[in-house]
Structure formats: C-alpha cells, structure tokens
PDB file of N, CA and C in Angstrom:
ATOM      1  N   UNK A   1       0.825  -1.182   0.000  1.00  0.00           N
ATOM      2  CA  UNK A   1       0.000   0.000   0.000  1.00  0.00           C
ATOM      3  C   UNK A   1       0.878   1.258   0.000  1.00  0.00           C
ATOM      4  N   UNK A   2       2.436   0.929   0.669  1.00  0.00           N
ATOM      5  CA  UNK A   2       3.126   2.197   0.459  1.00  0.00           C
ATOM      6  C   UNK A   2       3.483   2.573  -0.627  1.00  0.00           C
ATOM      7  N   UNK A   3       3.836   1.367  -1.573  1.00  0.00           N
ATOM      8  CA  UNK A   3       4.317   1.586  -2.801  1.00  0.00           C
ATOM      9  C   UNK A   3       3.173   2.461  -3.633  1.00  0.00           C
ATOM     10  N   UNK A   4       2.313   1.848  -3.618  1.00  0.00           N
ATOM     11  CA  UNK A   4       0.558   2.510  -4.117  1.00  0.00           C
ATOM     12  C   UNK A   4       0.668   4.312  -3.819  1.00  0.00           C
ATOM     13  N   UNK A   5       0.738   4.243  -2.546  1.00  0.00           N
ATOM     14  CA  UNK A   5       0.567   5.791  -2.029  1.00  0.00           C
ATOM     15  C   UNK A   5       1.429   6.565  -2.800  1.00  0.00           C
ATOM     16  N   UNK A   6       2.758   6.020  -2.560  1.00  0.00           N
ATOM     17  CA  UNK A   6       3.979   7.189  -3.250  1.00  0.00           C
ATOM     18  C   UNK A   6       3.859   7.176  -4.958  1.00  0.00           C
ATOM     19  N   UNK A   7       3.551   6.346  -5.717  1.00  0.00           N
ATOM     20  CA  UNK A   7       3.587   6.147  -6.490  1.00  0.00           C
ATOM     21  C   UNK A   7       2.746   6.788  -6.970  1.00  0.00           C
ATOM     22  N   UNK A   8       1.105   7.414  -6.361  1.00  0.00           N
ATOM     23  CA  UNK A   8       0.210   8.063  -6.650  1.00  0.00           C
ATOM     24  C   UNK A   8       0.558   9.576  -6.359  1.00  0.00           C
ATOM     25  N   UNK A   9       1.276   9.955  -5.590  1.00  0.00           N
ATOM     26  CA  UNK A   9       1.556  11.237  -4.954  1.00  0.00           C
ATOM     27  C   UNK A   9       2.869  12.121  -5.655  1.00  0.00           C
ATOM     28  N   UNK A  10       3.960  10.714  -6.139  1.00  0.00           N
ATOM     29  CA  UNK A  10       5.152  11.344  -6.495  1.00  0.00           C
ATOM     30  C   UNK A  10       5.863  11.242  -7.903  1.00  0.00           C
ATOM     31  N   UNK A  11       4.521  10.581  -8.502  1.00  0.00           N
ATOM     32  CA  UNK A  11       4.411  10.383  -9.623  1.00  0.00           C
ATOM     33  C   UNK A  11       3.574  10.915 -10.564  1.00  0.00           C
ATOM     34  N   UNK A  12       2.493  12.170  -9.762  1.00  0.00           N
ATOM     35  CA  UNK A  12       1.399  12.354 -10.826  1.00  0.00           C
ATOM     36  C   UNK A  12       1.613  13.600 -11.729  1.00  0.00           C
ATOM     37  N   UNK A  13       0.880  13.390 -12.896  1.00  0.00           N
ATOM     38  CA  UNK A  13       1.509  13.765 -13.918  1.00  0.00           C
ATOM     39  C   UNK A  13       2.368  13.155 -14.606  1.00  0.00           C
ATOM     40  N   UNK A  14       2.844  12.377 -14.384  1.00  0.00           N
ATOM     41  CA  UNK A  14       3.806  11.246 -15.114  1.00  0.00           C
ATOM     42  C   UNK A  14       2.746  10.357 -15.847  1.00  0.00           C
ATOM     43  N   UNK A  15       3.310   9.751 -17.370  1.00  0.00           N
ATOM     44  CA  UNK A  15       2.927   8.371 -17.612  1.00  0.00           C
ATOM     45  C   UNK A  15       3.530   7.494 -16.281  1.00  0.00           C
ATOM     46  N   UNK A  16       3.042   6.141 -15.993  1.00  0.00           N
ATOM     47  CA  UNK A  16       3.287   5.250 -15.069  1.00  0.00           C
ATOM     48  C   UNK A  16       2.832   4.231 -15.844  1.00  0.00           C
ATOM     49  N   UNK A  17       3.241   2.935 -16.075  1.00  0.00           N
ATOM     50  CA  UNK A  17       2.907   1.652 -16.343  1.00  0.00           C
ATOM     51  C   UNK A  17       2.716   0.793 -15.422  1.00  0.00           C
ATOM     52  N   UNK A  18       1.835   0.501 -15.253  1.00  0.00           N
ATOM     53  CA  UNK A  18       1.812  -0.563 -13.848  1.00  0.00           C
ATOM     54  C   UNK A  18       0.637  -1.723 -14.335  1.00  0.00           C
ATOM     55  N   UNK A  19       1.822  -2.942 -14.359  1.00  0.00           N
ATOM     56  CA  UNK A  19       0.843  -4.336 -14.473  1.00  0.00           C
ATOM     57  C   UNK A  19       0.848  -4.704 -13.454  1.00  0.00           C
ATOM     58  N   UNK A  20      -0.663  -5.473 -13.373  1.00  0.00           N
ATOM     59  CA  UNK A  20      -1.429  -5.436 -11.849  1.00  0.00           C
ATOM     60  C   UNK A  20      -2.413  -6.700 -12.067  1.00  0.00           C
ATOM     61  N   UNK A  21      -2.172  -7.443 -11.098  1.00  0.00           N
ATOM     62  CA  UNK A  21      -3.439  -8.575 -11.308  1.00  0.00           C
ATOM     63  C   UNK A  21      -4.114  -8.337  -9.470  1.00  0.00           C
ATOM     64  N   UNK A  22      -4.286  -6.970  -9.413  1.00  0.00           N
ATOM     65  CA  UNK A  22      -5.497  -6.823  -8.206  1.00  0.00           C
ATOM     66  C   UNK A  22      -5.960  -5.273  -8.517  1.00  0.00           C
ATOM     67  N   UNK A  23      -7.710  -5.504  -9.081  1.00  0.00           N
ATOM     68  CA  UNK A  23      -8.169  -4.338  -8.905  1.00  0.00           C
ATOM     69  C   UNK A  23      -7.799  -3.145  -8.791  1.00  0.00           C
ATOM     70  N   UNK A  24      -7.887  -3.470  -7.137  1.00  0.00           N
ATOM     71  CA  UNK A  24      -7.287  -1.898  -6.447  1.00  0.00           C
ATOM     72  C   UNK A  24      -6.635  -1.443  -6.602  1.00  0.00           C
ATOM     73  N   UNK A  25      -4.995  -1.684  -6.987  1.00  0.00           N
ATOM     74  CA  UNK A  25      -4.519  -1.124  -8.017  1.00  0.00           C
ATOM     75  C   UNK A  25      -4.145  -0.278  -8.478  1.00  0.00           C
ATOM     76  N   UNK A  26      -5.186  -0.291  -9.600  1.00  0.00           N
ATOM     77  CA  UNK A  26      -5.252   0.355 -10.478  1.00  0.00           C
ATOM     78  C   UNK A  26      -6.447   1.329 -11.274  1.00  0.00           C
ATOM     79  N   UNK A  27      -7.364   1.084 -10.028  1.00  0.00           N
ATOM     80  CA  UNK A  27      -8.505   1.423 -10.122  1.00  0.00           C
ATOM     81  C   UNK A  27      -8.788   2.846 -10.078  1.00  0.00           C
ATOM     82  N   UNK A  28      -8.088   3.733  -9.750  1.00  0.00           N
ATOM     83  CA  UNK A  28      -7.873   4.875 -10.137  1.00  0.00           C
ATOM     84  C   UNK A  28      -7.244   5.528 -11.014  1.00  0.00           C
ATOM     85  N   UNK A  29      -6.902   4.618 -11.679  1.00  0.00           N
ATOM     86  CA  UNK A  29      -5.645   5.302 -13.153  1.00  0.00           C
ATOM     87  C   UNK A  29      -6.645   6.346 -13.723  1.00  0.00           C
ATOM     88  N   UNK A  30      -5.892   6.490 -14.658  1.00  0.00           N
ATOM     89  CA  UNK A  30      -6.642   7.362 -15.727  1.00  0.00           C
ATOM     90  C   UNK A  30      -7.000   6.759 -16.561  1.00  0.00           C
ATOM     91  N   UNK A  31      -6.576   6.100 -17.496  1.00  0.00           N
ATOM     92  CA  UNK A  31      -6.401   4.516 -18.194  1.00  0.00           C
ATOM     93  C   UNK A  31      -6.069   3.422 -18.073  1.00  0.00           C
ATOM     94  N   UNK A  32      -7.051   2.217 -18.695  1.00  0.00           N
ATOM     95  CA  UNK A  32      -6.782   1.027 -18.099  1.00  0.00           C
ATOM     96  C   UNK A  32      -6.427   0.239 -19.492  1.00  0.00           C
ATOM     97  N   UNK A  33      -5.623  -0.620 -19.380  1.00  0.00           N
ATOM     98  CA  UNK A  33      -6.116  -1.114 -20.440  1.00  0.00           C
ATOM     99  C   UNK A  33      -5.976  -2.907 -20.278  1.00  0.00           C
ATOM    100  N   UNK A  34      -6.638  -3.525 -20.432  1.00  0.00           N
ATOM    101  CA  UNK A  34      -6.794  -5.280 -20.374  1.00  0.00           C
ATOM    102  C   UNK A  34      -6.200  -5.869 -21.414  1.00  0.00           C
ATOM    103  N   UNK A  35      -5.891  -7.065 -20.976  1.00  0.00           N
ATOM    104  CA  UNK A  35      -4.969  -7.635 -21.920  1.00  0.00           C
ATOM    105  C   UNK A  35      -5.121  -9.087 -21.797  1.00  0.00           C
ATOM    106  N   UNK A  36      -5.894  -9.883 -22.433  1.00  0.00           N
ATOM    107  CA  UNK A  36      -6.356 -11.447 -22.218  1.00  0.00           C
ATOM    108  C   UNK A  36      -5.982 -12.311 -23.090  1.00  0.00           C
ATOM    109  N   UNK A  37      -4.566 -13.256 -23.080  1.00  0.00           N
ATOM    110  CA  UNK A  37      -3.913 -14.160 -24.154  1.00  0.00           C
ATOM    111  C   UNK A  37      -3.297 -13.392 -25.077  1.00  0.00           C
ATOM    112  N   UNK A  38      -2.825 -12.365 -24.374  1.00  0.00           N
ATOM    113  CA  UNK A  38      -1.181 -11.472 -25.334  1.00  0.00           C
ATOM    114  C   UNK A  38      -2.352 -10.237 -25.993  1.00  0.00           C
ATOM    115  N   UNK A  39      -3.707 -10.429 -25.847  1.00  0.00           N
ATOM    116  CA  UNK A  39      -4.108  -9.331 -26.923  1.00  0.00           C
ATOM    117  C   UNK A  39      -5.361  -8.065 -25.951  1.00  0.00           C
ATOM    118  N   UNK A  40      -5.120  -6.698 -26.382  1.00  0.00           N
ATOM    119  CA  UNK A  40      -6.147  -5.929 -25.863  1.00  0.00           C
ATOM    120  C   UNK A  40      -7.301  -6.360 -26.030  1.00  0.00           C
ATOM    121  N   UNK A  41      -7.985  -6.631 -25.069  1.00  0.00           N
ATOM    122  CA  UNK A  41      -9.312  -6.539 -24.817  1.00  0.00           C
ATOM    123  C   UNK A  41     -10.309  -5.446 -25.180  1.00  0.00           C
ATOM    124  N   UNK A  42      -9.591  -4.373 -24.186  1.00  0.00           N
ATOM    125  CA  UNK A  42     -10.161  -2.980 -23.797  1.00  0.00           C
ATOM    126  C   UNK A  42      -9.464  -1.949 -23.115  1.00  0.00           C
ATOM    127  N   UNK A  43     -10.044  -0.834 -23.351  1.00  0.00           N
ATOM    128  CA  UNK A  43      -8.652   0.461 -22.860  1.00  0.00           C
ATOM    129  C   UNK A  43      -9.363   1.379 -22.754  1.00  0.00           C
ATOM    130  N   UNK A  44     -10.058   1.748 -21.256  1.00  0.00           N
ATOM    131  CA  UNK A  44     -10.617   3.432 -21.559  1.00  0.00           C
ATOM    132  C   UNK A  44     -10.351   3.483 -19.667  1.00  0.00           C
ATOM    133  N   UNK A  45     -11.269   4.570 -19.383  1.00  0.00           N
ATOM    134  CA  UNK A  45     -11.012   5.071 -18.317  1.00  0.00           C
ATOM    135  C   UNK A  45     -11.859   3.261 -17.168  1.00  0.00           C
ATOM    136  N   UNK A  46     -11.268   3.571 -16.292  1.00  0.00           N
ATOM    137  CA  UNK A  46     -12.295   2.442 -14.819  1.00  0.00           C
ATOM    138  C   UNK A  46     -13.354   2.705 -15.055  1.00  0.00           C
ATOM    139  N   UNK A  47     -13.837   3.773 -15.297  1.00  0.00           N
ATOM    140  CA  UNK A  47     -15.667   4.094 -14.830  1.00  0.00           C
ATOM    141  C   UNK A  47     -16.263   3.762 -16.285  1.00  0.00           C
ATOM    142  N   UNK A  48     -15.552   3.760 -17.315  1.00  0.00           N
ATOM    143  CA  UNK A  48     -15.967   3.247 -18.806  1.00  0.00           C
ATOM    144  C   UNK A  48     -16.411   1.773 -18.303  1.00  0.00           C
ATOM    145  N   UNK A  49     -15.072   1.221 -18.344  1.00  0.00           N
ATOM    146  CA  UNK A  49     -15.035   0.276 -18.473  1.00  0.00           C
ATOM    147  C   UNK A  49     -15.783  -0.876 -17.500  1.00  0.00           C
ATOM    148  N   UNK A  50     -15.991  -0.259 -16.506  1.00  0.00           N
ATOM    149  CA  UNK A  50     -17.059  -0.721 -15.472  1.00  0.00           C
ATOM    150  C   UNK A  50     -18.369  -0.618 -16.218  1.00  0.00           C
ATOM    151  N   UNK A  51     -18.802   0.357 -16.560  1.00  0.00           N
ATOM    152  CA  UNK A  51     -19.924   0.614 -17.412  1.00  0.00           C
ATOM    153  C   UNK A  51     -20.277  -0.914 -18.266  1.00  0.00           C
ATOM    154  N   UNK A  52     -19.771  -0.496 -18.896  1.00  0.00           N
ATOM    155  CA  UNK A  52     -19.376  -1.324 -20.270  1.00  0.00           C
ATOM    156  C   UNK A  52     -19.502  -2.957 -19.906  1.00  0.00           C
ATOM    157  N   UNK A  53     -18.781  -3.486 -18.713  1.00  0.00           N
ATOM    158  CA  UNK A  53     -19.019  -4.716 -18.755  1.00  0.00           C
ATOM    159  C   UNK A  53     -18.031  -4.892 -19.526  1.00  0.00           C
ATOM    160  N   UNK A  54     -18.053  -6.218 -19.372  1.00  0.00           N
ATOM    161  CA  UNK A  54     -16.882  -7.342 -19.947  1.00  0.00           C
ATOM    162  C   UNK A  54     -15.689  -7.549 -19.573  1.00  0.00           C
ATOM    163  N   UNK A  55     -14.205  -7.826 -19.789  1.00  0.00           N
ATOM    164  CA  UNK A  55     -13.304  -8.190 -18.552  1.00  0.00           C
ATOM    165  C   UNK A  55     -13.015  -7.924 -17.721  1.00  0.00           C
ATOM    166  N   UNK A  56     -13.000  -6.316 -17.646  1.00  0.00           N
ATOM    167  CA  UNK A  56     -12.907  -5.442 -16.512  1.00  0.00           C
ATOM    168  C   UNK A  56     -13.738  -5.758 -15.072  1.00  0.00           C
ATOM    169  N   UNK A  57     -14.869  -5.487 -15.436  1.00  0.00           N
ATOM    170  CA  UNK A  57     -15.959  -5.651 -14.545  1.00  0.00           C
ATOM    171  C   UNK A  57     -15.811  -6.766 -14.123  1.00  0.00           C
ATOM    172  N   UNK A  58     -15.591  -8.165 -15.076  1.00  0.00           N
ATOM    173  CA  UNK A  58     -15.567  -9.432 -14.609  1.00  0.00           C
ATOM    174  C   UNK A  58     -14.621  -9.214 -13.412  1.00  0.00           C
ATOM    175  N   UNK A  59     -13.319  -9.438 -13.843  1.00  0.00           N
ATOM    176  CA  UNK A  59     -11.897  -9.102 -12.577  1.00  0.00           C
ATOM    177  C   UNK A  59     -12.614  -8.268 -11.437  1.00  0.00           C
ATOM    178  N   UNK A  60     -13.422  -6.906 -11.562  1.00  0.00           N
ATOM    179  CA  UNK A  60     -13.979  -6.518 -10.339  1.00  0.00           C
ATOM    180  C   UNK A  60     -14.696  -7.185  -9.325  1.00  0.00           C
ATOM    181  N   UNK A  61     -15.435  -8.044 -10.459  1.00  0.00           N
ATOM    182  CA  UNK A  61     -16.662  -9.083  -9.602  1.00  0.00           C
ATOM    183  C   UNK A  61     -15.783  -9.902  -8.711  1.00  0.00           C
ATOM    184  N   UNK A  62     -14.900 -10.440  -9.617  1.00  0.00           N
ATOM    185  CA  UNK A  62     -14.550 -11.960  -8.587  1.00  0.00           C
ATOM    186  C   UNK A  62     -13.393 -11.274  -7.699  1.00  0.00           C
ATOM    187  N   UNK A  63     -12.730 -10.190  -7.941  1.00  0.00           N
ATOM    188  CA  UNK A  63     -12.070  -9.817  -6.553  1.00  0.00           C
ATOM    189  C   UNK A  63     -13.048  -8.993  -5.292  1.00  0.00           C
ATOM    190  N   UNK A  64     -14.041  -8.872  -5.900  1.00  0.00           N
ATOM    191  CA  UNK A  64     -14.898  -8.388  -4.660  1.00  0.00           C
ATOM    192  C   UNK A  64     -15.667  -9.706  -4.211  1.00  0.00           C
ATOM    193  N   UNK A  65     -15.814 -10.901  -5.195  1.00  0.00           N
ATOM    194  CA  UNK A  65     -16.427 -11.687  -4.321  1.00  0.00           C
ATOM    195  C   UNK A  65     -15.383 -12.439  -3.214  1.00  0.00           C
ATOM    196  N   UNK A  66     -14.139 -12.479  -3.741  1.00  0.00           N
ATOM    197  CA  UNK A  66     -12.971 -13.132  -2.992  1.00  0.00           C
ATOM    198  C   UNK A  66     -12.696 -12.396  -1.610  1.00  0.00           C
ATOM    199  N   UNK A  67     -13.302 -11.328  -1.592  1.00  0.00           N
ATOM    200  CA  UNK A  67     -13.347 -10.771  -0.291  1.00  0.00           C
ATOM    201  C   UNK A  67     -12.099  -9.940  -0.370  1.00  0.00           C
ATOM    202  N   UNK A  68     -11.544  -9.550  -1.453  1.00  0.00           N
ATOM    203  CA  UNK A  68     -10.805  -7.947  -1.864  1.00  0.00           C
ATOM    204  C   UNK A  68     -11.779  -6.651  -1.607  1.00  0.00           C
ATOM    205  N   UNK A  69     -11.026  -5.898  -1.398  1.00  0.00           N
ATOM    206  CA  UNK A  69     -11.342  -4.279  -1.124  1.00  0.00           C
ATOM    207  C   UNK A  69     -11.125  -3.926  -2.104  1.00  0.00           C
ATOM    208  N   UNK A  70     -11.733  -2.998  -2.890  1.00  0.00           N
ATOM    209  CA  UNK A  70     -11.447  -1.697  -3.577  1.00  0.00           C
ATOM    210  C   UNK A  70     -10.819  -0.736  -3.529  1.00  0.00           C
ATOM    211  N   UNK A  71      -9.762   0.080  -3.326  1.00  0.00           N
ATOM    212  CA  UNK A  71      -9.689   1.141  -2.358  1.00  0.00           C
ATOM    213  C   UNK A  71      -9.458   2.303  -3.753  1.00  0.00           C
TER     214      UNK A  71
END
C-alpha cells in the first residue's frame, strides 16, 4: 500500500505503467487497459469500463467476491 501511495503522490503527472493482477490497483488510473492471451481486450477510463461490462468488470466481480477491497 506504500508503494501505491507514493507512487500516486510522487508520480502524478507522469505516464506510469503498472501491471497489476489486483483491482485496487489500479482502479484509479486514468487509463486502463486489459490484456487477455497477449491481446487488448479494452482500454478506456475504470468508470468506462465498469460501465461497459466485460473483462474489466468481470476481474472486479470476482475480486470483490474473494473478499478484496477496492480502495
């Protein structure tokens, strides 16, 4: 979570790349983009892509059913 914090604070305004297999994350980026068997899925903002449905949302579902936080 420290890495998360500084990385959000001392980095913004920067591009940042960050691959992430937990939600939270990344759930505040600006852009997301998914990537399932080497190929884009999808790439817009979290709140798009939540919208929208499909991998995104999926990964949201089952880390919130796994009893992950959001933050």
């Amino acid at each position: 979570m420290l890495i998360q914090k500084t990385i959000r604070s001392e980095f913004r305004g920067w591009t940042v790349l960050t691959i992430a297999h937990r939600v939270n994350t990344i759930i505040d980026s600006d852009r997301v983009m998914v990537v399932d068997a080497g190929r884009v899925v999808q790439f817009d903002t979290p709140a798009n892509l939540l919208a929208a449905g499909g991998h995104f949302r999926d990964l949201l579902d089952m880390s919130s059913s796994a009893g992950s936080t959001v933050a």
